[in-house]
N, C-alpha and C. Protein backbone atom coordinates (compact mmCIF):
# COMPACT_ATOMS: atom_id res chain seq x y z
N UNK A 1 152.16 67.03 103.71
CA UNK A 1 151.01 66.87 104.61
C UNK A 1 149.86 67.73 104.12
N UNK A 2 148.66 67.35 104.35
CA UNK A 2 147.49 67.93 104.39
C UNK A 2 147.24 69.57 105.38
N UNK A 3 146.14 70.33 105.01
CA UNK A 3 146.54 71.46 105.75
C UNK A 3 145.99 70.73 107.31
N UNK A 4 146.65 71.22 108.26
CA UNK A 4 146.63 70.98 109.53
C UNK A 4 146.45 72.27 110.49
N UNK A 5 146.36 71.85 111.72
CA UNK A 5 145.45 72.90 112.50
C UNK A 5 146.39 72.35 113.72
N UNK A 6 147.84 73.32 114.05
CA UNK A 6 148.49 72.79 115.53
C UNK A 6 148.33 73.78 115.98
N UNK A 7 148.49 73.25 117.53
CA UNK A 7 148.30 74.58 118.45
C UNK A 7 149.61 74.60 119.64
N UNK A 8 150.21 75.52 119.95
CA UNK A 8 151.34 75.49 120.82
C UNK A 8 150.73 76.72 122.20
N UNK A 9 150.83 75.48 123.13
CA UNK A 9 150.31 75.98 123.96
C UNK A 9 150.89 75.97 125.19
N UNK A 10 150.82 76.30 126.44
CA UNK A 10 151.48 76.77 127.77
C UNK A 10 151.07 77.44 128.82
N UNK A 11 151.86 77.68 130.02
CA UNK A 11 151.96 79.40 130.74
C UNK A 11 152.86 80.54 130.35
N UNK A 12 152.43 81.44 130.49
CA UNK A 12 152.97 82.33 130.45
C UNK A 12 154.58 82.46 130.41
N UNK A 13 155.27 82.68 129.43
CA UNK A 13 157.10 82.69 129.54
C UNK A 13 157.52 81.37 128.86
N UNK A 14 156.87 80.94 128.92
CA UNK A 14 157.54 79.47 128.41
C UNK A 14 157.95 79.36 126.95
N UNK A 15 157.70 80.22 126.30
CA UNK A 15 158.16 80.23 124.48
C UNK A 15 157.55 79.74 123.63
N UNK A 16 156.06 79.92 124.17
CA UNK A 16 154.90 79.96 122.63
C UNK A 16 155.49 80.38 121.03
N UNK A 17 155.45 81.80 122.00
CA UNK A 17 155.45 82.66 120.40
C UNK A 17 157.23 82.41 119.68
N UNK A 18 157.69 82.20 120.20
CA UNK A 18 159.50 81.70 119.88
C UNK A 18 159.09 80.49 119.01
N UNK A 19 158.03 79.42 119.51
CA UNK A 19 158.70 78.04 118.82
C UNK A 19 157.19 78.37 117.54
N UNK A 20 156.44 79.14 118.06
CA UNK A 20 155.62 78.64 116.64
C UNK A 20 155.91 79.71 115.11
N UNK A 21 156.93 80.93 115.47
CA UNK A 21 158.14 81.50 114.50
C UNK A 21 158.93 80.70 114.28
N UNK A 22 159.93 80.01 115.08
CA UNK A 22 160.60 79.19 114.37
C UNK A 22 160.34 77.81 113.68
N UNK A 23 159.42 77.19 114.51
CA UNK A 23 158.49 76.00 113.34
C UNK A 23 158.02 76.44 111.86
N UNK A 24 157.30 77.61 112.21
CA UNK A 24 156.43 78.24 110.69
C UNK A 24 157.54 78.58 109.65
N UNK A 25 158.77 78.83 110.20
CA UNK A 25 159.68 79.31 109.42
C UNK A 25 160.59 78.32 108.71
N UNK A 26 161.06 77.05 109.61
CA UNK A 26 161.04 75.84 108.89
C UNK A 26 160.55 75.00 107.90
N UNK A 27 159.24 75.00 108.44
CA UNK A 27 158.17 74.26 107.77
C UNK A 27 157.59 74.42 106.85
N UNK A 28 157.47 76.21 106.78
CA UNK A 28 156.30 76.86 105.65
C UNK A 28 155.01 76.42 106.02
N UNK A 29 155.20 76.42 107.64
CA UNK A 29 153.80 76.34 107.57
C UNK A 29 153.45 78.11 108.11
N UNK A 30 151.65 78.37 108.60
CA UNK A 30 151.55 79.87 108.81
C UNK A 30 151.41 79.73 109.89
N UNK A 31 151.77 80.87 110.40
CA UNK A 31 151.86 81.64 112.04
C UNK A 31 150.45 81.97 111.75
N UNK A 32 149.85 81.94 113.21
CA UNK A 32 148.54 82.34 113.38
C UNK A 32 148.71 82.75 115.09
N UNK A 33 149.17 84.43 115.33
CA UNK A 33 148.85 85.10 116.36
C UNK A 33 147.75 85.88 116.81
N UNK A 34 147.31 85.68 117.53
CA UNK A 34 146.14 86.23 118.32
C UNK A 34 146.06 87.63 117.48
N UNK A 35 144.74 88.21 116.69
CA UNK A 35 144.49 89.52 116.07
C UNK A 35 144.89 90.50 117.56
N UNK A 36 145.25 91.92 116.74
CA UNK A 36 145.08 92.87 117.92
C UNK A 36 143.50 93.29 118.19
N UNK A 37 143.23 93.25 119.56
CA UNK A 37 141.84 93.60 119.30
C UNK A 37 141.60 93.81 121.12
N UNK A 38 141.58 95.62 121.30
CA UNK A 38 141.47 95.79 122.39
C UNK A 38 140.02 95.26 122.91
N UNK A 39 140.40 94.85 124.24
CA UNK A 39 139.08 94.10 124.95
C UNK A 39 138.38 95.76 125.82
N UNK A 40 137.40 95.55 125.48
CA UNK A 40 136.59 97.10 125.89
C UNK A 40 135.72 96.80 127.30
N UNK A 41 136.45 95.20 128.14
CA UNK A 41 135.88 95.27 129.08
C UNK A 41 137.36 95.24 130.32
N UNK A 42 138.22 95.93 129.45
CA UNK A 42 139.99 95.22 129.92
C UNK A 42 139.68 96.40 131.57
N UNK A 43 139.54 97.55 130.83
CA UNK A 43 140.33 98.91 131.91
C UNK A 43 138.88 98.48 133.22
N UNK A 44 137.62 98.05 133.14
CA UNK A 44 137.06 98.33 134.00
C UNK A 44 137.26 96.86 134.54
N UNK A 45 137.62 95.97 134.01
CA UNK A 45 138.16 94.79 134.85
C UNK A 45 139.28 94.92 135.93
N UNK A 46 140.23 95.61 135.29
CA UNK A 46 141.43 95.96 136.05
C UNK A 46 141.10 97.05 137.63
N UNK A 47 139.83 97.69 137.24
CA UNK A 47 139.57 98.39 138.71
C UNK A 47 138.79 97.34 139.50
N UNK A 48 138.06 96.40 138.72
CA UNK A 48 136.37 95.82 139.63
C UNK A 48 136.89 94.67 139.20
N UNK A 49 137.75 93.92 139.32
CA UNK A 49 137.70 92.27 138.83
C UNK A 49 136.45 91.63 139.51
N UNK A 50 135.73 91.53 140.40
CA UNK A 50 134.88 90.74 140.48
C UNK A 50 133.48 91.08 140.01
N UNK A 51 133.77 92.45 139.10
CA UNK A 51 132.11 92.99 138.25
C UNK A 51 132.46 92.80 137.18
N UNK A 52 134.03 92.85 136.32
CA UNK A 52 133.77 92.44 135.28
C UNK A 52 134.95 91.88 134.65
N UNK A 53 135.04 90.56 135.22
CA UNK A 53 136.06 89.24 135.57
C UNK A 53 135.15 88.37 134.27
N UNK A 54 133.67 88.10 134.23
CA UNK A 54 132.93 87.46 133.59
C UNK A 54 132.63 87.52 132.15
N UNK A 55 132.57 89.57 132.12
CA UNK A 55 132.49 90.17 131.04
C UNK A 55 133.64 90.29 129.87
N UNK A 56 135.00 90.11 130.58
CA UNK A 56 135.92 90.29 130.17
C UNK A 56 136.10 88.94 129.26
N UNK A 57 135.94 87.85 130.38
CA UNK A 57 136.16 86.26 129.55
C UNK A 57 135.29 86.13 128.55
N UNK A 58 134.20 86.50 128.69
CA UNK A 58 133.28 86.35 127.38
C UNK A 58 133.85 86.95 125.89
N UNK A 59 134.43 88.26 126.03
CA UNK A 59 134.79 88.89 125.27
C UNK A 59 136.00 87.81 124.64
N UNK A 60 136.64 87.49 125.37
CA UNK A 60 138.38 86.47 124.80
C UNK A 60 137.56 85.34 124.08
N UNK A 61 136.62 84.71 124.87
CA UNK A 61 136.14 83.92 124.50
C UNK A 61 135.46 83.78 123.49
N UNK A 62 134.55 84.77 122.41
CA UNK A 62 134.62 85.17 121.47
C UNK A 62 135.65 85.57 120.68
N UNK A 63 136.74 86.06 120.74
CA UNK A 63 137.38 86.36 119.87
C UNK A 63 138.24 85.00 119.66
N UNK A 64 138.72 84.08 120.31
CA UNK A 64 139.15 83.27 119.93
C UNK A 64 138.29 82.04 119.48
N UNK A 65 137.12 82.02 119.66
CA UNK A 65 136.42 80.74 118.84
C UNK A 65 136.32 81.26 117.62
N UNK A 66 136.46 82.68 117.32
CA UNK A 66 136.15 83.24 115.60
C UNK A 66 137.83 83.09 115.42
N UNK A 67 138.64 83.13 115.99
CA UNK A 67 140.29 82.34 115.24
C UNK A 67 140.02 81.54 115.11
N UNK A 68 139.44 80.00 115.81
CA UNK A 68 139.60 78.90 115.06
C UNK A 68 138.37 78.74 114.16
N UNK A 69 138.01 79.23 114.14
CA UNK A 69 136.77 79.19 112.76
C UNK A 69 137.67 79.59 111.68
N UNK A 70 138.52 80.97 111.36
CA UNK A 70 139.18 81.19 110.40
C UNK A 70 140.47 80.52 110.16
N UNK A 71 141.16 79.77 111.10
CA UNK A 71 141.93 79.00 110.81
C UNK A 71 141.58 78.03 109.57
N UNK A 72 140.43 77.42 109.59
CA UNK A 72 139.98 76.07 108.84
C UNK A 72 140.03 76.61 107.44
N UNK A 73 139.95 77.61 107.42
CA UNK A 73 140.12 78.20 105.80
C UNK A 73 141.04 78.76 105.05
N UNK A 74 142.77 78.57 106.08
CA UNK A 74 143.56 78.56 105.35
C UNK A 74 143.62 77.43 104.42
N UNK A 75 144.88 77.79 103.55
CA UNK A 75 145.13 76.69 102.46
C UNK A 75 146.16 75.84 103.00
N UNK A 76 147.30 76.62 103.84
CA UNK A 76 148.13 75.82 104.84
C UNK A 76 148.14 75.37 106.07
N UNK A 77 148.79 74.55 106.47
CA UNK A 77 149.23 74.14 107.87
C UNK A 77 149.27 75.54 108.61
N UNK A 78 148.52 75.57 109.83
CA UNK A 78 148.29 76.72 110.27
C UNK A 78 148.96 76.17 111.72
N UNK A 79 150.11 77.15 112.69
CA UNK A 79 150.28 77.05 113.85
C UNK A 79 150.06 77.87 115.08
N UNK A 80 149.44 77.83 115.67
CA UNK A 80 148.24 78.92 116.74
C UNK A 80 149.17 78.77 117.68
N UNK A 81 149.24 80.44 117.92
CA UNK A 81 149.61 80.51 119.21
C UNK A 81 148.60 80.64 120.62
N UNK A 82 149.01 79.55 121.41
CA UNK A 82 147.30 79.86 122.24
C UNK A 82 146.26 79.13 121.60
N UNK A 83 145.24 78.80 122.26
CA UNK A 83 143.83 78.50 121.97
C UNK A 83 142.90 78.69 122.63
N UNK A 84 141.45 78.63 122.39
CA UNK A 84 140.30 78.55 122.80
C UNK A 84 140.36 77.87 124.58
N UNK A 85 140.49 76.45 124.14
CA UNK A 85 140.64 75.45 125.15
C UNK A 85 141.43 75.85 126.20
N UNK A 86 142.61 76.83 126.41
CA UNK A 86 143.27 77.39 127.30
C UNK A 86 142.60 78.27 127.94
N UNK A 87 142.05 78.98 127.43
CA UNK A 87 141.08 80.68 127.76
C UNK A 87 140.09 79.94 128.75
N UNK A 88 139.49 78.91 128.36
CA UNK A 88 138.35 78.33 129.34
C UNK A 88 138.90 78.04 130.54
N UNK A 89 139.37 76.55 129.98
CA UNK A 89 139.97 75.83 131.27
C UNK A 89 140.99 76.09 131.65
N UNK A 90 141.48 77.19 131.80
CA UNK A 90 143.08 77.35 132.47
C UNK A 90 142.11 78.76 133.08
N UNK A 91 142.42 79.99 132.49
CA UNK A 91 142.23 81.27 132.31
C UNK A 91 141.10 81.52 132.98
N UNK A 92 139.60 81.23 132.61
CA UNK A 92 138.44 81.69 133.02
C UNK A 92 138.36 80.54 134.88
N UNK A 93 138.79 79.16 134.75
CA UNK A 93 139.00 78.44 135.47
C UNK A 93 139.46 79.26 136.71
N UNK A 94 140.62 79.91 136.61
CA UNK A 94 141.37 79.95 137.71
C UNK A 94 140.66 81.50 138.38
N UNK A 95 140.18 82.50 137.26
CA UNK A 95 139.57 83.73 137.64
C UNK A 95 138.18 83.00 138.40
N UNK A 96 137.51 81.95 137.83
CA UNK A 96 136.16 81.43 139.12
C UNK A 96 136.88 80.38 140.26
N UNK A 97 138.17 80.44 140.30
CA UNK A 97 138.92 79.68 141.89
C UNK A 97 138.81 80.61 142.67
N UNK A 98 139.48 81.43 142.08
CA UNK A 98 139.99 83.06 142.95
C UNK A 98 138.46 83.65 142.94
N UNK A 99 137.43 83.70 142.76
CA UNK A 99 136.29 84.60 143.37
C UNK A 99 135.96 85.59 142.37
N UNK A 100 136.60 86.14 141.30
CA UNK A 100 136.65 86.74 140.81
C UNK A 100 135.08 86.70 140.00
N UNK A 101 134.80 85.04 139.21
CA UNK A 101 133.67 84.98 139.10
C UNK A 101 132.74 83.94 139.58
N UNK A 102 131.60 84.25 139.82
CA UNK A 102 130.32 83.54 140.60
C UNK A 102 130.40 82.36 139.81
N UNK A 103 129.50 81.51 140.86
CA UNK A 103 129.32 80.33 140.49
C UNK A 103 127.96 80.47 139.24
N UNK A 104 127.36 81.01 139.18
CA UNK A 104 125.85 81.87 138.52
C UNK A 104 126.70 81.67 136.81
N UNK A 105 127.73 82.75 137.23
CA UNK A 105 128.47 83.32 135.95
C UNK A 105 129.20 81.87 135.31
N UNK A 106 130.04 81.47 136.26
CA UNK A 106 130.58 80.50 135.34
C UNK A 106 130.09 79.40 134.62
N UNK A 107 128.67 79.21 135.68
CA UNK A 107 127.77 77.86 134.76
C UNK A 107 127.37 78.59 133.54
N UNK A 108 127.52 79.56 133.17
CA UNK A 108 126.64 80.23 132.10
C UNK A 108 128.28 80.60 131.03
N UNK A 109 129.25 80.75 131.33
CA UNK A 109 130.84 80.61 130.69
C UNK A 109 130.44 79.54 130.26
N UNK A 110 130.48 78.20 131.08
CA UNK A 110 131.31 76.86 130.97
C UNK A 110 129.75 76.34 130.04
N UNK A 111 128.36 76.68 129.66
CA UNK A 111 127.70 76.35 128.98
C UNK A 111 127.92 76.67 127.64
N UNK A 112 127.94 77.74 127.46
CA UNK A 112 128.28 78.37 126.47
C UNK A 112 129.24 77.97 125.60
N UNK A 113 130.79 77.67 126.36
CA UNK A 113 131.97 77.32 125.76
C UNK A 113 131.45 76.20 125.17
N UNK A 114 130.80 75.31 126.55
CA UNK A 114 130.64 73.48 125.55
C UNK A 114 130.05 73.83 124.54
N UNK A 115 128.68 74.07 124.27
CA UNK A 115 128.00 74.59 123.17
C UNK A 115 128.41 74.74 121.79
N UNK A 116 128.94 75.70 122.62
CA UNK A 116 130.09 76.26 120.70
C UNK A 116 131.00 75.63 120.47
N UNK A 117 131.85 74.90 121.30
CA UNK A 117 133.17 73.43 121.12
C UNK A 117 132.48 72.50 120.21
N UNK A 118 130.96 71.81 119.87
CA UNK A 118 130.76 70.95 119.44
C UNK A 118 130.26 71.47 117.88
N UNK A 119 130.53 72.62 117.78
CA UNK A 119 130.64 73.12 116.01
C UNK A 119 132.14 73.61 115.47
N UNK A 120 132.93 73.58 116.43
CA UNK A 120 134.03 74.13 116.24
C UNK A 120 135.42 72.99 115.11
N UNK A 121 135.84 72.90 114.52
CA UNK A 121 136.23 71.48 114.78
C UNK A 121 137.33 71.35 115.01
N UNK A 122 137.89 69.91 115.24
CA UNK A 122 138.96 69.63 116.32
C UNK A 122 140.12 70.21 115.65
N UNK A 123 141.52 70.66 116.27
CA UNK A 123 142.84 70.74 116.07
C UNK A 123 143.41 69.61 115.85
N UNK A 124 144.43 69.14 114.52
CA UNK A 124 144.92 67.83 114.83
C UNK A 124 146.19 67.69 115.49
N UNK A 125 146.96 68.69 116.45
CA UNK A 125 147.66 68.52 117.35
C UNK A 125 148.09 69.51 118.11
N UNK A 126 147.81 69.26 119.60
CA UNK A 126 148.49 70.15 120.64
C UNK A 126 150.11 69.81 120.81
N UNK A 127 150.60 71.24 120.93
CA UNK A 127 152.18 71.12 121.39
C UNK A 127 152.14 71.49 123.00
N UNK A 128 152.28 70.82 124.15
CA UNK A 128 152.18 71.29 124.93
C UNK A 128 153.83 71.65 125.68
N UNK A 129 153.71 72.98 125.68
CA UNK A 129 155.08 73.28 126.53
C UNK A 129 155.20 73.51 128.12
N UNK A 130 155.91 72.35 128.66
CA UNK A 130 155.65 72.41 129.90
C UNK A 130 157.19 72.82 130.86
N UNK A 131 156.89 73.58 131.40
CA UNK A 131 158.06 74.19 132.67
C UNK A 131 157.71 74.54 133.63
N UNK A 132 158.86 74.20 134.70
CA UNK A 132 158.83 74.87 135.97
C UNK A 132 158.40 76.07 136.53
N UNK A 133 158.50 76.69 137.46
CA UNK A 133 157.59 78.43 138.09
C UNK A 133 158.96 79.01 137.70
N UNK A 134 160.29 78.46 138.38
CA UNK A 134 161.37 78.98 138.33
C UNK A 134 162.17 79.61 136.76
N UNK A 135 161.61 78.34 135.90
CA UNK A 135 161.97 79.20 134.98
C UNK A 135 161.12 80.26 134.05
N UNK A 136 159.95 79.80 134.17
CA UNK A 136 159.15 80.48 133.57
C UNK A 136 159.33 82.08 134.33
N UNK A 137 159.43 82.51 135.53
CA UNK A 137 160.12 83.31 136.26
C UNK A 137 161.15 84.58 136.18
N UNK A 138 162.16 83.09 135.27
CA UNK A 138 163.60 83.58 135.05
C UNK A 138 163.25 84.35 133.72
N UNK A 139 162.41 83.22 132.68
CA UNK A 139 162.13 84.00 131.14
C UNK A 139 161.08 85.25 130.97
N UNK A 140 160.81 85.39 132.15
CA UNK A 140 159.71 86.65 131.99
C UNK A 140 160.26 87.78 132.63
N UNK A 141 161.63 87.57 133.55
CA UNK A 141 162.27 89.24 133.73
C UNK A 141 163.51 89.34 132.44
N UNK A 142 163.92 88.01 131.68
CA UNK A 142 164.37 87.84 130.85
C UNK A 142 163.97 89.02 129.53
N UNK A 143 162.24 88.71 129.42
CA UNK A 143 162.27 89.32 128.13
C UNK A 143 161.32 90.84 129.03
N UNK A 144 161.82 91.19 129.76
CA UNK A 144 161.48 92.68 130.17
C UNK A 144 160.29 93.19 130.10
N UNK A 145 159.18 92.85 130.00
CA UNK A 145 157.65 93.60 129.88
C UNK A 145 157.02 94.08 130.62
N UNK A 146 156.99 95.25 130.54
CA UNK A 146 156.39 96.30 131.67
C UNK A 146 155.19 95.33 132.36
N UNK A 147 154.15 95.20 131.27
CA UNK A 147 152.98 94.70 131.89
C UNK A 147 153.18 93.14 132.85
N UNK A 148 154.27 92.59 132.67
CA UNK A 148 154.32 91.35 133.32
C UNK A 148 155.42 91.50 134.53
N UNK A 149 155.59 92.80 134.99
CA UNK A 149 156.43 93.05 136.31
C UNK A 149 155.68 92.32 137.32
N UNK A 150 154.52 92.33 137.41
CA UNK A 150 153.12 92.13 138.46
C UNK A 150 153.13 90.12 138.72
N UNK A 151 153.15 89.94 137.92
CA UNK A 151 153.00 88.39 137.86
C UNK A 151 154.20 87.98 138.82
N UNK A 152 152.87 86.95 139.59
CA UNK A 152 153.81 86.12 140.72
C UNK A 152 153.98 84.93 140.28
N UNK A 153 155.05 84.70 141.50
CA UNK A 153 155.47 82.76 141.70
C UNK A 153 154.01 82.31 142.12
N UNK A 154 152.73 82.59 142.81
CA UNK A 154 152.16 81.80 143.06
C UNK A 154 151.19 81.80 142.09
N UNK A 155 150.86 82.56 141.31
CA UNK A 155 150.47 83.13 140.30
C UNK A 155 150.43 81.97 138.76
N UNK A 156 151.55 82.12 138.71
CA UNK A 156 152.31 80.92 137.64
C UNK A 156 151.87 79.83 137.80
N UNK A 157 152.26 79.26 139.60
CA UNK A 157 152.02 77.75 139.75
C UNK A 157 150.62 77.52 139.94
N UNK A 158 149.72 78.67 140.09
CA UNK A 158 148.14 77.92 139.69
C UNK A 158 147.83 77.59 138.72
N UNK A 159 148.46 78.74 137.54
CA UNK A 159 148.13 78.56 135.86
C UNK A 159 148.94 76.97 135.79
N UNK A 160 149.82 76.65 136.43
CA UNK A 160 150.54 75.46 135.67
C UNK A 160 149.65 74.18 136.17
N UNK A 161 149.65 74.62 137.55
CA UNK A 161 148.72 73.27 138.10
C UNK A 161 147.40 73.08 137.07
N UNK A 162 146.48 73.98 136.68
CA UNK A 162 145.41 74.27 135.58
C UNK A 162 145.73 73.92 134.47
N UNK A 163 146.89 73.66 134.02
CA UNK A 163 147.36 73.60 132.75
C UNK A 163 147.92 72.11 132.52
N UNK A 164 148.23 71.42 133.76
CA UNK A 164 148.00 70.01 134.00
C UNK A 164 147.19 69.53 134.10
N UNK A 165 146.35 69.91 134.69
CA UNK A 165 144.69 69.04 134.80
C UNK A 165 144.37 69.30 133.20
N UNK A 166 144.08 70.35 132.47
CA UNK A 166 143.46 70.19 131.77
C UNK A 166 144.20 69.63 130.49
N UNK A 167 145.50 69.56 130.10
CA UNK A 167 146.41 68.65 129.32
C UNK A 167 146.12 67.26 129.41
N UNK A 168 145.95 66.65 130.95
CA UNK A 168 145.82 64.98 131.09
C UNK A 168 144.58 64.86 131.08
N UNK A 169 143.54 65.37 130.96
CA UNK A 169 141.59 65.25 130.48
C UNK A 169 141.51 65.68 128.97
N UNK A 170 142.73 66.36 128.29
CA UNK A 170 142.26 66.69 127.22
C UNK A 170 142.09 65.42 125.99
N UNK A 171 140.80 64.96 125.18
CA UNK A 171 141.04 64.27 124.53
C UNK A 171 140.90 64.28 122.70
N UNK A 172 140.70 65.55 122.56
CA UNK A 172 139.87 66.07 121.06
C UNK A 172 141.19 65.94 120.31
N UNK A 173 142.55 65.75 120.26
CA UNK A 173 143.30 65.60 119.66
C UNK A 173 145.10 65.34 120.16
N UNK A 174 145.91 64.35 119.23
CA UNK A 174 146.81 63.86 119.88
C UNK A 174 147.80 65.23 120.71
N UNK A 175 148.77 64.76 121.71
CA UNK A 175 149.14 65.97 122.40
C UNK A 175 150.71 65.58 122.48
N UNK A 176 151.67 66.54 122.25
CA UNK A 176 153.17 66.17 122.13
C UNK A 176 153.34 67.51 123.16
N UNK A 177 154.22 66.63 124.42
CA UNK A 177 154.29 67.11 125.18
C UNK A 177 155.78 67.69 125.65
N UNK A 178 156.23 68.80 125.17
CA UNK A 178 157.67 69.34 124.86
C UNK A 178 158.31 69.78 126.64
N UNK A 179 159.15 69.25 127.38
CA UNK A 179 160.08 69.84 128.41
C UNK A 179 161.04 70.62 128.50
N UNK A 180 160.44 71.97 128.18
CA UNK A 180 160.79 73.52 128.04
C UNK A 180 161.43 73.56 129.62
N UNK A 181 161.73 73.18 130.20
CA UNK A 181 163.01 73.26 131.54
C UNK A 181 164.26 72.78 130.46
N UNK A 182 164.23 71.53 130.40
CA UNK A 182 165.25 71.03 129.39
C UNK A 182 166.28 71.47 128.51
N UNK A 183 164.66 71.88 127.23
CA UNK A 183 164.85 71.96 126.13
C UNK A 183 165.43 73.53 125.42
N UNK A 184 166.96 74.03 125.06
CA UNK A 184 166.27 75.71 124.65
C UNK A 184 166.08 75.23 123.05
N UNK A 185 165.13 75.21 122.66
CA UNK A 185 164.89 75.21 120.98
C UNK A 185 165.12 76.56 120.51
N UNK A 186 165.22 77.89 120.89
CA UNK A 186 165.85 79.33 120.60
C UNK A 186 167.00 78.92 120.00
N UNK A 187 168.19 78.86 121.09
CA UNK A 187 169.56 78.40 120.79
C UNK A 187 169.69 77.60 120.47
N UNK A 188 169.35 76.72 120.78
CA UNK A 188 169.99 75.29 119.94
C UNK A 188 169.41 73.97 119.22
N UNK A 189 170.01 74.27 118.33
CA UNK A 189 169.37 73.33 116.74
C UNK A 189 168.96 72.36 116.47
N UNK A 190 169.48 71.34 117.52
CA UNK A 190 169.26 70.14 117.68
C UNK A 190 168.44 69.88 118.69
N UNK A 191 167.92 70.97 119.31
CA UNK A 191 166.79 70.79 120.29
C UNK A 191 165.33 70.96 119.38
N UNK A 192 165.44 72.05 118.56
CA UNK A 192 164.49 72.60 117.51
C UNK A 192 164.24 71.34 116.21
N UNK A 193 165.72 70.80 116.23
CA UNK A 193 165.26 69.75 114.98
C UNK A 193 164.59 68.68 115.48
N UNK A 194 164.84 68.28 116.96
CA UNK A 194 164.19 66.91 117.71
C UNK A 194 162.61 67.30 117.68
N UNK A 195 162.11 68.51 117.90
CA UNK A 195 160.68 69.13 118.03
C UNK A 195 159.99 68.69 116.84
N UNK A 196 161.00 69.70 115.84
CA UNK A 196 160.67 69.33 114.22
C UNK A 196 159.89 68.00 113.91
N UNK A 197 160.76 66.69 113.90
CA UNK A 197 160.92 65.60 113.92
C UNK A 197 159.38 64.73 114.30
N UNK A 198 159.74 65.55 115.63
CA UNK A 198 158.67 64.64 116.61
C UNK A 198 156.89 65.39 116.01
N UNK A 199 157.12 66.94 115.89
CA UNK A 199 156.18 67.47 115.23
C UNK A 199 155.53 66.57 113.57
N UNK A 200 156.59 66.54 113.19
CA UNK A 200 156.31 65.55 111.81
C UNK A 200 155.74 64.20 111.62
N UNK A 201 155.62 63.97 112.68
CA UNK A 201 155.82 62.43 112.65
C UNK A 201 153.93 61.96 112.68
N UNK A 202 153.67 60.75 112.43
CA UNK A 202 151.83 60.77 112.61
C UNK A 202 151.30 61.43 113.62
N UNK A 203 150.06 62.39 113.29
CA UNK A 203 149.73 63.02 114.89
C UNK A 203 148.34 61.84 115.14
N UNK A 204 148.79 60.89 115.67
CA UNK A 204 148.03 59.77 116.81
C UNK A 204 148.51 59.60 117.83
N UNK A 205 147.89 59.63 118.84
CA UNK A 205 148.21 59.34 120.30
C UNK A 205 149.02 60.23 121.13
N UNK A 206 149.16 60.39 122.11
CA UNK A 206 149.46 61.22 122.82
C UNK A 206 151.66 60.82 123.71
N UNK A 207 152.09 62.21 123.19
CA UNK A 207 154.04 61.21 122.97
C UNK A 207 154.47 62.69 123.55
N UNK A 208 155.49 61.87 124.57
CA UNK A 208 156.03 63.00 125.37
C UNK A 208 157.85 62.85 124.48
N UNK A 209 158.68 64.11 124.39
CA UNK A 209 159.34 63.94 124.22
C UNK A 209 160.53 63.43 124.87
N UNK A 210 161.23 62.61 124.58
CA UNK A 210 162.22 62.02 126.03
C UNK A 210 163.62 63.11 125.88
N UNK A 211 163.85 63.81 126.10
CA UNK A 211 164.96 64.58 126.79
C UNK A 211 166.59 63.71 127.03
N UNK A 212 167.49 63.65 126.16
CA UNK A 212 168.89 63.13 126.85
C UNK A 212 170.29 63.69 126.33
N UNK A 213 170.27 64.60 127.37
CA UNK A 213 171.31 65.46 127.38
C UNK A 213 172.57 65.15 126.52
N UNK A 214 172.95 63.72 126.99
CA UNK A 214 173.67 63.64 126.01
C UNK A 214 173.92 62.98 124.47
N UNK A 215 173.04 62.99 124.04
CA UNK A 215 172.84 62.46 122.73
C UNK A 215 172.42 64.05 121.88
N UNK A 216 172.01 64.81 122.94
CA UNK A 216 171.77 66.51 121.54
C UNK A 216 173.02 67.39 122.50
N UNK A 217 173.11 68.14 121.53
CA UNK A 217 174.25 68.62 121.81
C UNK A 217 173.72 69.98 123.09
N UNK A 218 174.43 70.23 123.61
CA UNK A 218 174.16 71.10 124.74
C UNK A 218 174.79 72.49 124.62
């Protein structure tokens, strides 16, 4: 294949960073994780979310339209964990539901983002990983992280509801839609090789994976 630009995307717990290590590691294609890069509007967000809820998104929001700018200049198949398109419409979305930011602020987010989306150029495929509150839930006291003690059940199911709307409007590139309740591609091989597979295959049109228990091994 040609170098390619996928993106594996989700809520929170669901096994981003798990499946785009074990894809890259298959494939030879490259991992592309978010740079470290403290946000210098993080600590005064965390006291004043509604003074600097706006300031903060701007900041993500920059740093990830300069990832997919440097993506395009690998030589390989590049697989992103996360994207741009999430940070907006999921992320900044749900912080202007909750109040956090003005209506003032977000027309001036949501201008901006379009703006710079139409120099950016497209990804040729979303992986979308989709699960339940319950498990996503289960996998986040699973992998122990101080910072994610805080995160609620209702919490989750806004990001997911957000993460549906903007999956079934999304149209800039085909979308393979993986059932991470289902599926463990961690453990088991034949869940990871069906991904593989379906990952490989032409990225046109938009293909959910069908799930049947008993035909992969369990």
């Amino acid at each position: 294949m040609n170098q390619k630009h996928v993106i594996v995307a989700g809520n929170i717990g669901v096994g981003k960073t798990s499946l785009v290590s074990l894809l890259s590691a298959r494939l030879d294609w490259e991992p592309y994780f978010e740079p470290e890069a403290a946000n210098p509007y993080l600590a005064d967000f965390y006291q004043d979310m509604t003074g600097w809820a706006f300031h903060s998104q701007v900041f993500f929001l920059s740093r990830r339209l300069k990832s997919h700018h440097e993506i395009k200049h690998f030589s390989r198949t590049v697989l992103q964990d996360r994207s741009v398109y999430e940070d907006a419409e999921v992320f900044a979305r749900n912080l202007h539901l909750k109040g956090f930011i003005n209506q003032r602020d977000y027309s001036t987010y949501c201008d901006l983002y379009r703006t710079l989306l139409e120099f950016l150029p497209h990804p040729d495929l979303v992986i979308y990983l989709r699960a339940s509150v319950p498990t996503l839930m289960k996998r986040i006291r699973q992998r122990g992280r101080d910072y994610e003690k805080t995160i609620t059940f209702e919490y989750l199911e806004e990001v997911n509801d957000l993460y549906e709307k903007w999956i079934n409007e999304f149209t800039l590139c085909p979308v393979l839609t993986i059932p991470a309740d289902s599926m463990d591609f961690v453990e088991k091989e034949d869940h990871l090789n069906l991904i593989m597979q379906k990952v490989q295959e032409k990225l046109t049109g938009k293909e959910i994976v069908v799930f049947f228990p008993d035909e992969i091994g369990q």
